[in-house]
Protein backbone atom coordinates (compact mmCIF):
# COMPACT_ATOMS: atom_id res chain seq x y z
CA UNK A 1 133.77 96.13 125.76
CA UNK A 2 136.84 95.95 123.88
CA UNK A 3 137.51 95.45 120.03
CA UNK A 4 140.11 93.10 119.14
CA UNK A 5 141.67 96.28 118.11
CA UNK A 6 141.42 97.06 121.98
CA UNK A 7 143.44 93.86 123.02
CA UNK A 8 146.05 94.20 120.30
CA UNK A 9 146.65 98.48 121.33
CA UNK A 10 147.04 96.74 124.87
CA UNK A 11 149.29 93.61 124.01
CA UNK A 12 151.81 95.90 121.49
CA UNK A 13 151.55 98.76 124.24
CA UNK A 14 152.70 96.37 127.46
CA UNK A 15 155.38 94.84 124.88
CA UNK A 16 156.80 98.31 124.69
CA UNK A 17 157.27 98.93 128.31
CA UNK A 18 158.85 95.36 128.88
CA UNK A 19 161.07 96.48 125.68
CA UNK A 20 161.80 99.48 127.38
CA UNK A 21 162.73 98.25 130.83
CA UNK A 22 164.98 95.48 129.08
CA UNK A 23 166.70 98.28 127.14
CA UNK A 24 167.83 99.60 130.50
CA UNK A 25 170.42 96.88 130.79
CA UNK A 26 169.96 97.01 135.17
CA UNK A 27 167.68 95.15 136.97
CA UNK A 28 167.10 94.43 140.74
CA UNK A 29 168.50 91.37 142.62
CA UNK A 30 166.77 90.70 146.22
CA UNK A 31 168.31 92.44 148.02
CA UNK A 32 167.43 95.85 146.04
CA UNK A 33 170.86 96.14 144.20
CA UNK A 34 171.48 96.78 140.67
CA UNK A 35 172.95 94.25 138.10
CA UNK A 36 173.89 94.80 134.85
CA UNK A 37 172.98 92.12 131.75
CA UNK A 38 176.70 91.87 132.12
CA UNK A 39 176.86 90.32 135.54
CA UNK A 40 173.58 88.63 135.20
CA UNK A 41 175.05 86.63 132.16
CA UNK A 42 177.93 85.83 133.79
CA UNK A 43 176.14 84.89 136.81
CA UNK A 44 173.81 82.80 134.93
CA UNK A 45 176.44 81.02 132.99
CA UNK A 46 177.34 79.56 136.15
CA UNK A 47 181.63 80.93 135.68
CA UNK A 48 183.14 82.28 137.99
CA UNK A 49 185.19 85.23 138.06
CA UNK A 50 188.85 84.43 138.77
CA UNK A 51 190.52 87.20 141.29
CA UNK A 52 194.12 86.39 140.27
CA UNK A 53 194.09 86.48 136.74
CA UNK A 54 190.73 88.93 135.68
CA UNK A 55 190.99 92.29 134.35
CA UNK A 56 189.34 95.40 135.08
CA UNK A 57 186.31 95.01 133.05
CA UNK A 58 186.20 91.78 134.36
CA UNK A 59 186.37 92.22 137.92
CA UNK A 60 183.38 94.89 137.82
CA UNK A 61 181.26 92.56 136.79
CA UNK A 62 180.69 91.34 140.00
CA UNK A 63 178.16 92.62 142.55
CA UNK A 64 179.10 96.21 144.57
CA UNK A 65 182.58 96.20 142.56
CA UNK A 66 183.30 99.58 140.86
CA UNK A 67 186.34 100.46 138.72
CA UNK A 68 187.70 101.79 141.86
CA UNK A 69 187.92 98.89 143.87
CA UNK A 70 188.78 96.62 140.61
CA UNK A 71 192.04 98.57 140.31
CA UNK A 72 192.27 98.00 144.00
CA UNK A 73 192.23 94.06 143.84
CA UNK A 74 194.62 94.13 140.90
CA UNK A 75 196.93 96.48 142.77
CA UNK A 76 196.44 93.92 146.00
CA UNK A 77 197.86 90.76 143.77
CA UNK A 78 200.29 92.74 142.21
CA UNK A 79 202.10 93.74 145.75
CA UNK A 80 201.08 90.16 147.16
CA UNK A 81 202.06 88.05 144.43
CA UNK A 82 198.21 86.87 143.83
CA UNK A 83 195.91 86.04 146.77
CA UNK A 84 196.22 82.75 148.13
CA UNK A 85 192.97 81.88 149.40
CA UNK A 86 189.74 83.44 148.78
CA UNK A 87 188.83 85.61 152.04
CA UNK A 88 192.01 87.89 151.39
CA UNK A 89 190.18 90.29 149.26
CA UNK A 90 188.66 91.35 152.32
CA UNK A 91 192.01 93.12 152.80
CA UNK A 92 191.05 95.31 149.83
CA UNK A 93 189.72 98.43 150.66
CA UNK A 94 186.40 98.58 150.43
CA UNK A 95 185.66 94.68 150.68
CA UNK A 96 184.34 93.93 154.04
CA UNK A 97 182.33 91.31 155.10
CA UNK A 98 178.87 92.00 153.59
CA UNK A 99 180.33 92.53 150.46
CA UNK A 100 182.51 88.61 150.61
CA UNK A 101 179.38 87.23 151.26
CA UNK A 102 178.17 88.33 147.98
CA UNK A 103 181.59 87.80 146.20
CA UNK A 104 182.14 84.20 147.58
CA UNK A 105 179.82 82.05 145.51
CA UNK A 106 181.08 84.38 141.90
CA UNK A 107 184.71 84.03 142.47
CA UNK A 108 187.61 81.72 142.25
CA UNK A 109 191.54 81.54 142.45
């Protein structure tokens, strides 16, 4: 049987490990990719990102975008003058079509 000193050592020890997954900022989505508090605040705030105007900091906070590929898509609207509709940053390299699909819903002109 347990004390009520038992169920308090248990309650204050499971509070640590939530405190200490939490403090990892990352967290899985469905599909088994990470997300950082970032993205999942902006996500959750409902705004989306916009691709024409968003900087580099910006831009990685969406899903499977690195710094690499954010310097990409502001390289893209530099040479292009902006993109003009939505499914052109599929002509960024390393945007294809599994990647859109998760971009779509987060982004905006």
């Amino acid at each position: 049987m347990f004390s009520i000193f038992g169920y308090l050592k248990a309650a204050l020890l499971g509070l640590m490990i939530l405190g200490t997954v939490a403090a990892t900022g990352a967290e899985k989505t469905t599909d088994g990719s990470k997300t950082t508090q970032q993205q999942t605040t902006t996500q959750s705030q409902g705004e989306k990102v916009n691709i024409n105007t968003s900087d580099l900091e910006t831009l990685t906070t969406l899903p499977r975008i690195g710094p690499a590929i954010a310097k990409r898509i502001i390289e893209f609207r530099e040479e292009h003058g902006g993109f003009k509709e939505l499914k052109e940053i599929m002509n960024v390299k390393g945007i294809g079509e599994k990647t859109y699909a998760k971009l779509e819903p987060l982004i905006t002109l």
